[in-house]
N, C-alpha and C. Protein backbone atom coordinates (compact mmCIF):
# COMPACT_ATOMS: atom_id res chain seq x y z
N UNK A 1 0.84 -1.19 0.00
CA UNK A 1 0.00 0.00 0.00
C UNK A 1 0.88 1.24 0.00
N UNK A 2 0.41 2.07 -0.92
CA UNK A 2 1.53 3.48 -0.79
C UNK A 2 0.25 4.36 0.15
N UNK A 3 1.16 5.65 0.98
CA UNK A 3 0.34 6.50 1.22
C UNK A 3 0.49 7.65 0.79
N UNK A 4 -0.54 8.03 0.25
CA UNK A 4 0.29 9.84 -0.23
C UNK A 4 -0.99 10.54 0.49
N UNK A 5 0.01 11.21 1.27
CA UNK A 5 -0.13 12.52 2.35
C UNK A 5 -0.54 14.32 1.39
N UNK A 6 -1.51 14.31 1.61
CA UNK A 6 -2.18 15.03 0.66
C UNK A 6 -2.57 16.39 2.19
N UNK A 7 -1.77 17.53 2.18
CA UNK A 7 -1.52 18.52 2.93
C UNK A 7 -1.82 20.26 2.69
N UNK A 8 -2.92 20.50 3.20
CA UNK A 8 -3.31 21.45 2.22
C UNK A 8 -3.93 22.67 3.51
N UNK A 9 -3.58 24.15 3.08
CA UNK A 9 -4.07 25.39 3.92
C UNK A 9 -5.41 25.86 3.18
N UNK A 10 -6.48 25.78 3.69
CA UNK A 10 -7.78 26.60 2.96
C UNK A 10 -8.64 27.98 3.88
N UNK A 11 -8.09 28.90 3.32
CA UNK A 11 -8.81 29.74 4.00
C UNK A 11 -10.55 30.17 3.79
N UNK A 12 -10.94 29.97 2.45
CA UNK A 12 -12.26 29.69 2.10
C UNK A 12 -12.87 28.69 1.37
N UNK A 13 -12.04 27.54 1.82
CA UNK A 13 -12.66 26.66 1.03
C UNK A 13 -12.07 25.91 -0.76
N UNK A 14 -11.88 26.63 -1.47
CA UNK A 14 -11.45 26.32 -2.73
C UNK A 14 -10.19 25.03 -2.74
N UNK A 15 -9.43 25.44 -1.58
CA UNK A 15 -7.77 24.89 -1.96
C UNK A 15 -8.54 23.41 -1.59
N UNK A 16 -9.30 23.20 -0.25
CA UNK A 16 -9.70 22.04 0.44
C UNK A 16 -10.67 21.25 -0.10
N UNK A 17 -11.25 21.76 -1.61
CA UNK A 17 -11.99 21.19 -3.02
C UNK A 17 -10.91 20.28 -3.61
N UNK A 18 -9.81 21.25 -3.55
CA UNK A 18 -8.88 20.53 -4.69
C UNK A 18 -8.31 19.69 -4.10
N UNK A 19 -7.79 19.57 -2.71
CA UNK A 19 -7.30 18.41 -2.07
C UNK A 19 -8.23 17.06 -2.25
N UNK A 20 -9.23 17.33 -1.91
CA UNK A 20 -10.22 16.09 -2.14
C UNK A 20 -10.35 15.66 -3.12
N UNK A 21 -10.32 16.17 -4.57
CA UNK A 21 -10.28 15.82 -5.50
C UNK A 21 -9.14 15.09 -6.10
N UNK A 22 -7.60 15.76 -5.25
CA UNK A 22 -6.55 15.14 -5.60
C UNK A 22 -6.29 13.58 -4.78
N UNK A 23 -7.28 13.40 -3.72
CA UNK A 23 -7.56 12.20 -3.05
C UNK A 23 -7.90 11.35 -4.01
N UNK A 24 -9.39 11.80 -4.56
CA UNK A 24 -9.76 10.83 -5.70
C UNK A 24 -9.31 10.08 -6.42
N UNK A 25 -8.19 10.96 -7.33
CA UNK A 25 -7.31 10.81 -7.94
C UNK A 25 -6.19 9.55 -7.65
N UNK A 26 -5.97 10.05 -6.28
CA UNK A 26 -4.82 8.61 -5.38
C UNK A 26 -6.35 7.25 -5.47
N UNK A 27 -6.86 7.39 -5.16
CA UNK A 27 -7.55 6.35 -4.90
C UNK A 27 -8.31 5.77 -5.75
N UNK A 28 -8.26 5.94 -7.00
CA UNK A 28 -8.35 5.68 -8.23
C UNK A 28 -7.62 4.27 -8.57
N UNK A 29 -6.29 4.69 -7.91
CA UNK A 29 -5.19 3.68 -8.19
C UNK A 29 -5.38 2.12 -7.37
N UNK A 30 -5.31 1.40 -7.57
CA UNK A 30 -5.07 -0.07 -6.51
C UNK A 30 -3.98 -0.10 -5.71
N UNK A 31 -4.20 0.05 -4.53
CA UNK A 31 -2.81 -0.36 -3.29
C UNK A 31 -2.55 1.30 -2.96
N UNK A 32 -3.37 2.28 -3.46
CA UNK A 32 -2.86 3.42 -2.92
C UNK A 32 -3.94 3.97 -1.78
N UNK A 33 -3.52 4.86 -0.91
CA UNK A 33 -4.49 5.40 0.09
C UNK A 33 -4.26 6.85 -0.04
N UNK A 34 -5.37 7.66 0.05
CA UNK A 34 -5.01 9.04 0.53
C UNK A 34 -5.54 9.41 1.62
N UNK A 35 -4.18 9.94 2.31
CA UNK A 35 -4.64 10.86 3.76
C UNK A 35 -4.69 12.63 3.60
N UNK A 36 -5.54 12.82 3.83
CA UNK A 36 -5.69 14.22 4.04
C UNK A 36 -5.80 14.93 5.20
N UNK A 37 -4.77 15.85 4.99
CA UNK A 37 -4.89 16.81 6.63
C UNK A 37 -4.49 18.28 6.00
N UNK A 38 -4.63 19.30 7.08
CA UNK A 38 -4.81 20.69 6.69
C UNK A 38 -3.76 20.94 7.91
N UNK A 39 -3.36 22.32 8.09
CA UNK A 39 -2.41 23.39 8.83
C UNK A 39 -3.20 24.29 9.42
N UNK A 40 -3.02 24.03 11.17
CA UNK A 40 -3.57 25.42 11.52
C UNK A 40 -3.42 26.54 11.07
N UNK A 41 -3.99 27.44 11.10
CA UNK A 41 -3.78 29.04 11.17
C UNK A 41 -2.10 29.39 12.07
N UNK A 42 -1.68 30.74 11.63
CA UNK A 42 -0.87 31.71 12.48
C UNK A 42 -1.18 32.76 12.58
N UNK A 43 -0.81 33.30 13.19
CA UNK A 43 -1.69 34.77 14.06
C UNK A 43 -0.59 35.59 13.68
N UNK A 44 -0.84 36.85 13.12
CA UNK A 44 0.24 37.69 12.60
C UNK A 44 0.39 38.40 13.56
N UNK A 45 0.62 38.43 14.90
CA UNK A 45 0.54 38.98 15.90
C UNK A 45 1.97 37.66 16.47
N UNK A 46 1.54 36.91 17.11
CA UNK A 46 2.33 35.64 17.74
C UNK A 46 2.11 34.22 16.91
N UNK A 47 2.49 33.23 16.94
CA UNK A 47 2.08 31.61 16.62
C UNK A 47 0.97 31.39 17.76
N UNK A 48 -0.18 30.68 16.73
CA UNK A 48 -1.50 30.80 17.35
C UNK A 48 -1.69 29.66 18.14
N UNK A 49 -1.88 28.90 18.93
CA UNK A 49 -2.15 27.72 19.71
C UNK A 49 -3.22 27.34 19.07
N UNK A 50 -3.60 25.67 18.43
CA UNK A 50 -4.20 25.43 17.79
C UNK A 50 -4.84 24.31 18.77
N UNK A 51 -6.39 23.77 18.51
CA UNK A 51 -6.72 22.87 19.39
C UNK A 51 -6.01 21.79 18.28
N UNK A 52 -6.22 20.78 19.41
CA UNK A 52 -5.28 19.20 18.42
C UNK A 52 -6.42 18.88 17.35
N UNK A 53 -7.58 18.79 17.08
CA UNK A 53 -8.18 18.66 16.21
C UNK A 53 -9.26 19.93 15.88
N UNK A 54 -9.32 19.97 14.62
CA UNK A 54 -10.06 21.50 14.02
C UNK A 54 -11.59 21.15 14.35
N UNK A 55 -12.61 22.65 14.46
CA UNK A 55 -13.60 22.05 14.60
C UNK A 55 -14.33 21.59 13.84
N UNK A 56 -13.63 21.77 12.61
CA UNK A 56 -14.70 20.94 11.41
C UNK A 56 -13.53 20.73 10.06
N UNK A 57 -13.81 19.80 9.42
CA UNK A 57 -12.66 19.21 8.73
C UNK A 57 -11.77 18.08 8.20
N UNK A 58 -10.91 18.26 7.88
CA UNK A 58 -9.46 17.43 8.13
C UNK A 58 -8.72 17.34 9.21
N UNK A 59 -8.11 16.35 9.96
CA UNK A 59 -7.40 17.26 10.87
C UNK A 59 -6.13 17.91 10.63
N UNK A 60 -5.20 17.85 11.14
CA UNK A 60 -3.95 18.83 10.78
C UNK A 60 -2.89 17.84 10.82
N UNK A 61 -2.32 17.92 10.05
CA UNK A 61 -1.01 17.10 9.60
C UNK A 61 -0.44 16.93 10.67
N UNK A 62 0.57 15.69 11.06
CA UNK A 62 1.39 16.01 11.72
C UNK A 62 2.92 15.60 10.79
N UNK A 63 3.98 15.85 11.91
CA UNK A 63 5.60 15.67 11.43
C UNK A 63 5.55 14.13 11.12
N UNK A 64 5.10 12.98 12.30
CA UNK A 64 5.20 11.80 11.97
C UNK A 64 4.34 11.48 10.67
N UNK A 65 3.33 11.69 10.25
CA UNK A 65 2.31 11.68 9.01
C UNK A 65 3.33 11.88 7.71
N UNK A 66 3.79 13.08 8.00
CA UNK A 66 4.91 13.32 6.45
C UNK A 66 6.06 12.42 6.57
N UNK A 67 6.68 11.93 7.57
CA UNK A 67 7.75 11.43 7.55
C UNK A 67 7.46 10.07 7.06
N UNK A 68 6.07 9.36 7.50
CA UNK A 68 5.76 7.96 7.05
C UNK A 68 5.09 7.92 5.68
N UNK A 69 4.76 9.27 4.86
CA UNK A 69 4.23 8.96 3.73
C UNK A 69 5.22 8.08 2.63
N UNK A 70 4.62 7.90 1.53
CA UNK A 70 5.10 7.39 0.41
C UNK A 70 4.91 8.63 -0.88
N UNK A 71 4.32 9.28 -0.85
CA UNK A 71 4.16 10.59 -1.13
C UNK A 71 3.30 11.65 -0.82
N UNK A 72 3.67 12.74 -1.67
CA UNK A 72 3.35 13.93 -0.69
C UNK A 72 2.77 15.37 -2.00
N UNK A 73 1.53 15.78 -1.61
CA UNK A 73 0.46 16.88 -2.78
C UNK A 73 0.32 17.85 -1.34
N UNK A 74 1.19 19.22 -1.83
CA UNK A 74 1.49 20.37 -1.05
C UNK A 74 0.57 21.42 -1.50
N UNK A 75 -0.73 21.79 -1.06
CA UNK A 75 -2.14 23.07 -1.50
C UNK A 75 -1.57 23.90 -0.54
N UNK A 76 -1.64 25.29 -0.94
CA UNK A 76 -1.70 26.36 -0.26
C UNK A 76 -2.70 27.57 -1.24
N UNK A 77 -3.47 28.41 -0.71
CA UNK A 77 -3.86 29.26 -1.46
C UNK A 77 -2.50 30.69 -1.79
N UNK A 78 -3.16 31.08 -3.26
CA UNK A 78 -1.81 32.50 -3.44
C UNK A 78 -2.15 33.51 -2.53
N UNK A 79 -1.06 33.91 -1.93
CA UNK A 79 -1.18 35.21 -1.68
C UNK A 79 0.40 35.89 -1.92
N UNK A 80 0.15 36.64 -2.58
CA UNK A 80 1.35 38.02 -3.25
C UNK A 80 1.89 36.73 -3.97
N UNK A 81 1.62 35.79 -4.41
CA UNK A 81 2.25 35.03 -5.37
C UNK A 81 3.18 34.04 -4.70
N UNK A 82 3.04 33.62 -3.05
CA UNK A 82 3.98 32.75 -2.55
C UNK A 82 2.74 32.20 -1.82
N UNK A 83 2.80 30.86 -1.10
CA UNK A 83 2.37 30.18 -0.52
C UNK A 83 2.04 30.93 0.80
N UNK A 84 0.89 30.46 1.71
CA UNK A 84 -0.14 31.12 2.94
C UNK A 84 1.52 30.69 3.64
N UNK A 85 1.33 31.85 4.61
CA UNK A 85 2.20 31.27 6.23
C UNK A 85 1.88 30.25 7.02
N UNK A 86 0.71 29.87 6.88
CA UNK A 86 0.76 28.78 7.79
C UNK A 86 1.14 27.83 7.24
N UNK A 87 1.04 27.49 5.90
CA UNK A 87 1.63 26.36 5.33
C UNK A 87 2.85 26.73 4.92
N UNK A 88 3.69 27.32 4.89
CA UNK A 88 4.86 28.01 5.30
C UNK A 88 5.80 27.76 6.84
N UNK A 89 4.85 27.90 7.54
CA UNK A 89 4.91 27.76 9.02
C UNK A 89 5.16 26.23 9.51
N UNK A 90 4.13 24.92 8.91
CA UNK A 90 4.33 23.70 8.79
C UNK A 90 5.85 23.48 8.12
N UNK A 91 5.85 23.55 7.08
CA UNK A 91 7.19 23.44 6.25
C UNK A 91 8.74 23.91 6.98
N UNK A 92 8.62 24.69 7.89
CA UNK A 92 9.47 25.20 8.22
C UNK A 92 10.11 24.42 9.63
N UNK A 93 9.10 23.43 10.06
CA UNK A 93 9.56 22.44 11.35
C UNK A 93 9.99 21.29 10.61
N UNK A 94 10.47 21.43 9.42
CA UNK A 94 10.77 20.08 9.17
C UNK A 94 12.17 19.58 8.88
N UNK A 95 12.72 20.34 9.60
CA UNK A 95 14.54 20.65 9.11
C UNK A 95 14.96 19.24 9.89
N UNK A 96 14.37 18.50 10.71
CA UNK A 96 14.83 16.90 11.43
C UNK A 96 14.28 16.37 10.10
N UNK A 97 13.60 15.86 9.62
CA UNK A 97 13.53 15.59 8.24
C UNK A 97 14.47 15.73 6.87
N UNK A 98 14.79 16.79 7.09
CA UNK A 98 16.23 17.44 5.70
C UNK A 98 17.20 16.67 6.41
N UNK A 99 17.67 17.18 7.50
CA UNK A 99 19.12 16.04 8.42
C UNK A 99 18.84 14.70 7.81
N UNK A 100 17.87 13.82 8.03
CA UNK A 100 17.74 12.68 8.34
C UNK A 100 17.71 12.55 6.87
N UNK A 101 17.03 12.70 5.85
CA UNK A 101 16.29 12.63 4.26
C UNK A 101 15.72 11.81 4.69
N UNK A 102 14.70 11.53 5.16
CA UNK A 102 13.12 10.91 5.45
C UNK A 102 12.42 11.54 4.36
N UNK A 103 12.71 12.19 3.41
CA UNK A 103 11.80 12.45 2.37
C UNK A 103 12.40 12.43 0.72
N UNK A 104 13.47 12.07 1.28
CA UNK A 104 14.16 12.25 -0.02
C UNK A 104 13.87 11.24 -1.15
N UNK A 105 13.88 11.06 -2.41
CA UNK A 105 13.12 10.12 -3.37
C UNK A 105 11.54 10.02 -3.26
N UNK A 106 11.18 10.80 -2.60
CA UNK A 106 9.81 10.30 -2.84
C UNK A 106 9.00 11.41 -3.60
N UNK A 107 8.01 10.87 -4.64
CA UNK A 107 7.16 11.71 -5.53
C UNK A 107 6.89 13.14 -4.63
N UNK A 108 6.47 13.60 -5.18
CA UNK A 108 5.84 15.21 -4.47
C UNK A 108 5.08 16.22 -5.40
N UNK A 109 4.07 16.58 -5.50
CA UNK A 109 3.60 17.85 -6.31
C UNK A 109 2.47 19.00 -5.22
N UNK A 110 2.07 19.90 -6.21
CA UNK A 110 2.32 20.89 -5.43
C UNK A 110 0.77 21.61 -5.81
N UNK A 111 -0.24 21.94 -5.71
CA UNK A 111 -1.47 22.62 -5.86
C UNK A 111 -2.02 24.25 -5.64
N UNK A 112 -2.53 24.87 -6.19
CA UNK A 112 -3.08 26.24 -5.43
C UNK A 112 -4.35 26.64 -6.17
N UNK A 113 -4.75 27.89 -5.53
CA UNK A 113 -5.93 28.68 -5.43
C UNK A 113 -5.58 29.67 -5.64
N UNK A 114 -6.26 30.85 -6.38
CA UNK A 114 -6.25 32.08 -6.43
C UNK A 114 -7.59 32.51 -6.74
N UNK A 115 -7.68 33.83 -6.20
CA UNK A 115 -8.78 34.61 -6.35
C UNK A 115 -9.26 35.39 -8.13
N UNK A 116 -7.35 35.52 -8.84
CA UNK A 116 -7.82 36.26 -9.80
C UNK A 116 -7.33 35.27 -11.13
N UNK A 117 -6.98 35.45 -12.29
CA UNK A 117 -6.48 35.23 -13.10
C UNK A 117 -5.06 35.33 -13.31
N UNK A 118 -4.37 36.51 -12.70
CA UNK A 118 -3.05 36.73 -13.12
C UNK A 118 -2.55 36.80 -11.29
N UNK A 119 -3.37 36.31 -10.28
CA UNK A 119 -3.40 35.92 -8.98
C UNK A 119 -1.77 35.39 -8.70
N UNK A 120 -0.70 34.98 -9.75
CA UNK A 120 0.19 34.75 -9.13
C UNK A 120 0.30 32.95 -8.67
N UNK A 121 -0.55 32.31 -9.58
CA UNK A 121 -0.41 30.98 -9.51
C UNK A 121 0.82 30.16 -9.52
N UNK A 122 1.21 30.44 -10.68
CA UNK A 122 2.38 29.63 -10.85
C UNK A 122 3.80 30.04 -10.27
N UNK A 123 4.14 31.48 -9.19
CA UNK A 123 4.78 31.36 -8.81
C UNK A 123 4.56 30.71 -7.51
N UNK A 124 3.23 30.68 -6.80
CA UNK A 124 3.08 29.99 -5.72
C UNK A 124 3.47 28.75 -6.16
N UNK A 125 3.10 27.96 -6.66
CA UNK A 125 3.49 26.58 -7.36
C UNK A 125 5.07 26.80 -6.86
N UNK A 126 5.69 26.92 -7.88
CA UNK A 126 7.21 27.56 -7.21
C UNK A 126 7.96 27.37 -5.96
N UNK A 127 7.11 28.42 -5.32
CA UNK A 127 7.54 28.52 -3.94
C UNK A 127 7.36 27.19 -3.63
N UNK A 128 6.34 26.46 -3.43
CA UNK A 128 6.05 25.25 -2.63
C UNK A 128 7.48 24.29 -3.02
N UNK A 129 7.61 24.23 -4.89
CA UNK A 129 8.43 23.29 -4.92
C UNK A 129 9.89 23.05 -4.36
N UNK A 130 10.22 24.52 -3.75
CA UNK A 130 11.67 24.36 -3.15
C UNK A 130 11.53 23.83 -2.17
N UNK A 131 10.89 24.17 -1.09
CA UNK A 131 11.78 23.27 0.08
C UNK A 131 11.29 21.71 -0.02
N UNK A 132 10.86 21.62 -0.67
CA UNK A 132 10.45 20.20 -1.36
C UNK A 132 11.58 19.61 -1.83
N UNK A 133 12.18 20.51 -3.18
CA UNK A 133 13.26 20.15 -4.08
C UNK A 133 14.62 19.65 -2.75
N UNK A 134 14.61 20.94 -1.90
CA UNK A 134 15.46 20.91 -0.85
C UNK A 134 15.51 19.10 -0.15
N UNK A 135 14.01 18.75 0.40
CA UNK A 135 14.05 17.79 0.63
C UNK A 135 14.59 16.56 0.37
N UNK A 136 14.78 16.61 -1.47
CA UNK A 136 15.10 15.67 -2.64
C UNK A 136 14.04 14.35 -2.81
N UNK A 137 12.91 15.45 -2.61
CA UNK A 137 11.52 14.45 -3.14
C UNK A 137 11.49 14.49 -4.91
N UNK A 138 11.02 14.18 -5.32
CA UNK A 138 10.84 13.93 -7.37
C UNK A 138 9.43 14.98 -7.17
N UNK A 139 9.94 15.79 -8.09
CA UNK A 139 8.72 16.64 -8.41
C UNK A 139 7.52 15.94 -9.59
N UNK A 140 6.79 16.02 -9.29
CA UNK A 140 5.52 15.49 -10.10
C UNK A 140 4.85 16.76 -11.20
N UNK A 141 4.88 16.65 -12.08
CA UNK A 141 4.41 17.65 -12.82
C UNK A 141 3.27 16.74 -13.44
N UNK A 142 2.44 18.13 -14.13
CA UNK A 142 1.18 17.41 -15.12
C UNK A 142 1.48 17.68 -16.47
N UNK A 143 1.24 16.68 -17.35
CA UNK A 143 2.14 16.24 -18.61
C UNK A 143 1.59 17.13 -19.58
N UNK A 144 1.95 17.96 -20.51
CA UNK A 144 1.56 18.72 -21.36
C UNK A 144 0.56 18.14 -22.36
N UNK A 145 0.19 16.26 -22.91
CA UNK A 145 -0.85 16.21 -23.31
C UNK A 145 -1.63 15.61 -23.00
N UNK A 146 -2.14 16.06 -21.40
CA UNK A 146 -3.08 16.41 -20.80
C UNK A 146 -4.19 17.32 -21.61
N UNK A 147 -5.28 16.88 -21.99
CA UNK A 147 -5.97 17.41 -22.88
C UNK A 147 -6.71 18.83 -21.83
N UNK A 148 -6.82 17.94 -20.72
CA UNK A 148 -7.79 19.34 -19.78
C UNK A 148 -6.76 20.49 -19.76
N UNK A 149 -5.31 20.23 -20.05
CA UNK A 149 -4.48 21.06 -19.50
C UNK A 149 -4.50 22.33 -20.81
N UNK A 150 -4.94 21.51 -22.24
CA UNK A 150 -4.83 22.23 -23.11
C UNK A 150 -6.18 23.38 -23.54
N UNK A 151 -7.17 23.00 -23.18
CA UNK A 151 -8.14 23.71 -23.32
C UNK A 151 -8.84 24.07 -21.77
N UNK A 152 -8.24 24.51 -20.69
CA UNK A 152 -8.67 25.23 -19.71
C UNK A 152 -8.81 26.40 -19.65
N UNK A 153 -9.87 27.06 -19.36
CA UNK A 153 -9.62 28.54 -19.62
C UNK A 153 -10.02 29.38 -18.23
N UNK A 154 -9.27 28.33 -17.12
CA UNK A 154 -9.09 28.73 -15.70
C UNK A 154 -8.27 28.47 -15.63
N UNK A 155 -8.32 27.30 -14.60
CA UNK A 155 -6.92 27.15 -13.71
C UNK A 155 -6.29 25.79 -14.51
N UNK A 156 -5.04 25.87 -14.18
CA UNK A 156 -4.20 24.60 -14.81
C UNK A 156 -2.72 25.06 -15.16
N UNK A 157 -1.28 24.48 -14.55
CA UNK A 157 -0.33 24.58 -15.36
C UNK A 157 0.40 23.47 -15.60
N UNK A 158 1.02 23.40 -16.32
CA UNK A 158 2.50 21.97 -15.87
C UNK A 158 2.52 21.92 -14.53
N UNK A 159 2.73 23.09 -13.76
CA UNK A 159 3.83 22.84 -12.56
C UNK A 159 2.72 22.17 -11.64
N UNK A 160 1.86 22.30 -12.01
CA UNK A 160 0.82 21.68 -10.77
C UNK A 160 -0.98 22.26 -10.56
N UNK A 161 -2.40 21.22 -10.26
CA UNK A 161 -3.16 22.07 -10.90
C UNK A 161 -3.29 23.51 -9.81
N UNK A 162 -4.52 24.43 -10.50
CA UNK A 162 -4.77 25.42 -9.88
C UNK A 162 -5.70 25.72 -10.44
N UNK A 163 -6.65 26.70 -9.52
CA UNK A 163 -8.16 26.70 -9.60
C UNK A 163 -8.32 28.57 -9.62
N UNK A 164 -8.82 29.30 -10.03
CA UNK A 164 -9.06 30.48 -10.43
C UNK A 164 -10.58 30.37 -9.63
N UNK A 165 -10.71 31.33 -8.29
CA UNK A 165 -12.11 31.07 -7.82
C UNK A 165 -13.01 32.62 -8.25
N UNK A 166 -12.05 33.61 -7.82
CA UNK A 166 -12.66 34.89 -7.95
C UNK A 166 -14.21 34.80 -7.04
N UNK A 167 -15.51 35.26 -7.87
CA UNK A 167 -16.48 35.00 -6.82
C UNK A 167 -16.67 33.73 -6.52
N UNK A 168 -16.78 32.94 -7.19
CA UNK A 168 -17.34 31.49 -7.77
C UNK A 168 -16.53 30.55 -7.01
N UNK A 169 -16.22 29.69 -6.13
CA UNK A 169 -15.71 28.83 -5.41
C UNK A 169 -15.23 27.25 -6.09
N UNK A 170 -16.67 27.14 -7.13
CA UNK A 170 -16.43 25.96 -7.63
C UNK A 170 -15.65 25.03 -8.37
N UNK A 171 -15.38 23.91 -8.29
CA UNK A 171 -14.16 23.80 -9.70
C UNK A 171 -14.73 24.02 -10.71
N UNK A 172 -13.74 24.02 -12.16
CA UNK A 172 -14.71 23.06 -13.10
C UNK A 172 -13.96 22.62 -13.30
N UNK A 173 -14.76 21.41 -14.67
CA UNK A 173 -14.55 19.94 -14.99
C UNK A 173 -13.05 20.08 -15.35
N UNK A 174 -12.35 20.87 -15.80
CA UNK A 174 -11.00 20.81 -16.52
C UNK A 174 -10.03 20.92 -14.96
N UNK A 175 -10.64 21.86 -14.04
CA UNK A 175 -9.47 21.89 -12.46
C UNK A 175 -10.12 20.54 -11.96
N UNK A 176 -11.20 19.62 -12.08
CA UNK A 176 -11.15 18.89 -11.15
C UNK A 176 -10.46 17.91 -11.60
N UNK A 177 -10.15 17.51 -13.32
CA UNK A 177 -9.43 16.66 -13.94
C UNK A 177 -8.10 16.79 -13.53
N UNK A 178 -7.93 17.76 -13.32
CA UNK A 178 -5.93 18.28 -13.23
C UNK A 178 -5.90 18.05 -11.61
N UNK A 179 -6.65 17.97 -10.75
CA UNK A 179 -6.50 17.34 -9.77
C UNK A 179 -6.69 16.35 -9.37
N UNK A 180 -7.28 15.35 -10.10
CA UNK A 180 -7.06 14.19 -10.56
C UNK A 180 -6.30 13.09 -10.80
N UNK A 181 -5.69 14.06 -12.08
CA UNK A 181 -4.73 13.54 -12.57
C UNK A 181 -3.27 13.46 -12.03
N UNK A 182 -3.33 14.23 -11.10
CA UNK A 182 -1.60 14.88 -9.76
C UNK A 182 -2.34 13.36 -9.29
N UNK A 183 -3.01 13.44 -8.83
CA UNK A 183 -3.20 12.64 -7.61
C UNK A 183 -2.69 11.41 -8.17
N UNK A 184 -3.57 11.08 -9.22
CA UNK A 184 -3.02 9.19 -10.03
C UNK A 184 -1.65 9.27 -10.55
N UNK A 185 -1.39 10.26 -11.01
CA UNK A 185 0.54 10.17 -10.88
C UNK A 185 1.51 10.17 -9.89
N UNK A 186 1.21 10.57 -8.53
CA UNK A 186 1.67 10.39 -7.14
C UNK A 186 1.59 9.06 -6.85
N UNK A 187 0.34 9.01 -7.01
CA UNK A 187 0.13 7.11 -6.60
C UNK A 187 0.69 6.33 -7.20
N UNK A 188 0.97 6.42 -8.89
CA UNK A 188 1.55 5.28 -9.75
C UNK A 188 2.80 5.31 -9.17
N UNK A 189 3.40 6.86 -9.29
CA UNK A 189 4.66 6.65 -9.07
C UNK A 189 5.59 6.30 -7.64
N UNK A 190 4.66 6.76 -6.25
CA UNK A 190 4.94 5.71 -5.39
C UNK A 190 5.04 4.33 -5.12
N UNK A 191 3.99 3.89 -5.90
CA UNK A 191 4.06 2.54 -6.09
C UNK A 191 4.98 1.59 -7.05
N UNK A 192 5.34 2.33 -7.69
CA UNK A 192 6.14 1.94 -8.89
C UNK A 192 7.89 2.38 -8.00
N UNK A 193 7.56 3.17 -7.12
CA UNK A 193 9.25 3.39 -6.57
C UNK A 193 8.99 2.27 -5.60
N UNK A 194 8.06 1.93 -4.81
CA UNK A 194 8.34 1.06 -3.50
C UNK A 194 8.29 -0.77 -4.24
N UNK A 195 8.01 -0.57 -5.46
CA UNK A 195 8.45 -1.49 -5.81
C UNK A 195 9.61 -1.75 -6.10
N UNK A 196 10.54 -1.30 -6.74
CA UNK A 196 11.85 -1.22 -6.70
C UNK A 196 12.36 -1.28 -5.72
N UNK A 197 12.21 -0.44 -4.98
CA UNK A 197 13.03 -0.39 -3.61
C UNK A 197 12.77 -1.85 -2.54
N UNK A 198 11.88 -2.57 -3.19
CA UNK A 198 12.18 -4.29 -2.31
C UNK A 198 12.91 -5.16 -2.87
């Protein structure tokens, strides 16, 4: 069984569409599981004390969760074109992880949300993928003939999908395919590495 750890910040909702959808996607596959968990909030004031489980939801990732995955789908919504702080904030306790490479070789891709069109998607994408790259996880991209990828006229790039919400929250059929499709390429390709690796 692979697990891919599917880790995602939603402040209204949209990013925590696409996580679920990128579940689907894992579980599509035979022998794969998806876990989903979310990141407390931070308080731009101090680091916010979070209860251990949210009151409605996913619950919240923990360090042991990422360290035991088989792979790993990183959502944050854009803001100024880099990834939320709190999922920023997660990422940043994981330097016993970099020491050790508990993450190193394993698949990884990367998801977002934006409010506008020119919202700054694909550099959030970006951002996520370094301390990832840092990690020396395999970046997962979505393959250029990806047909949803070619005729979307929202969200969607190579580097990973993304959803354009503006008022409208909902996916459509072309972002829920591209989240989909991350997801069943995480899974193949975990499974296809932990095979090798016996």
């Amino acid at each position: 069984m692979a697990k891919i750890l599917i880790i995602y910040y939603s402040r209204n909702g949209s990013t925590a569409k696409m996580a679920r959808q990128i579940a689907r996607g894992v579980e599509s596959v035979a022998g794969a599981e998806a876990i989903v968990r979310t990141v407390p909030e931070v308080s731009a004031l101090c680091e916010k004390v979070a209860d251990a489980i949210p009151a409605s939801g996913e619950p919240y990732a923990s360090l042991q969760e990422l360290e035991n995955c088989d792979g790993l789908a990183l959502g944050s919504p854009t803001h100024f074109g880099n990834m939320a702080a709190s999922l920023k904030h997660f990422i940043d306790g994981t330097s016993a992880m970099w020491f050790s490479g508990a993450l190193s070789g394993k698949p990884a891709g990367v998801f977002t949300s934006t409010g506008s069109m020119h919202g700054g998607q694909e550099t959030t994408l970006l951002s996520m993928m370094l301390p990832l790259m840092h990690h020396g996880m395999l970046m997962m991209s979505l393959p250029c003939n990806e047909i949803a990828l070619r005729e979307t006229i929202s969200g969607g790039t190579p580097y990973g999908p993304s959803h354009r919400s503006e008022t409208d929250s909902e996916l459509t059929d072309h972002e829920k395919r591209l989240c989909w499709v991350l997801g069943q390429r995480l899974a193949k390709t975990a499974l296809a590495l932990k095979t090798i690796a016996v």
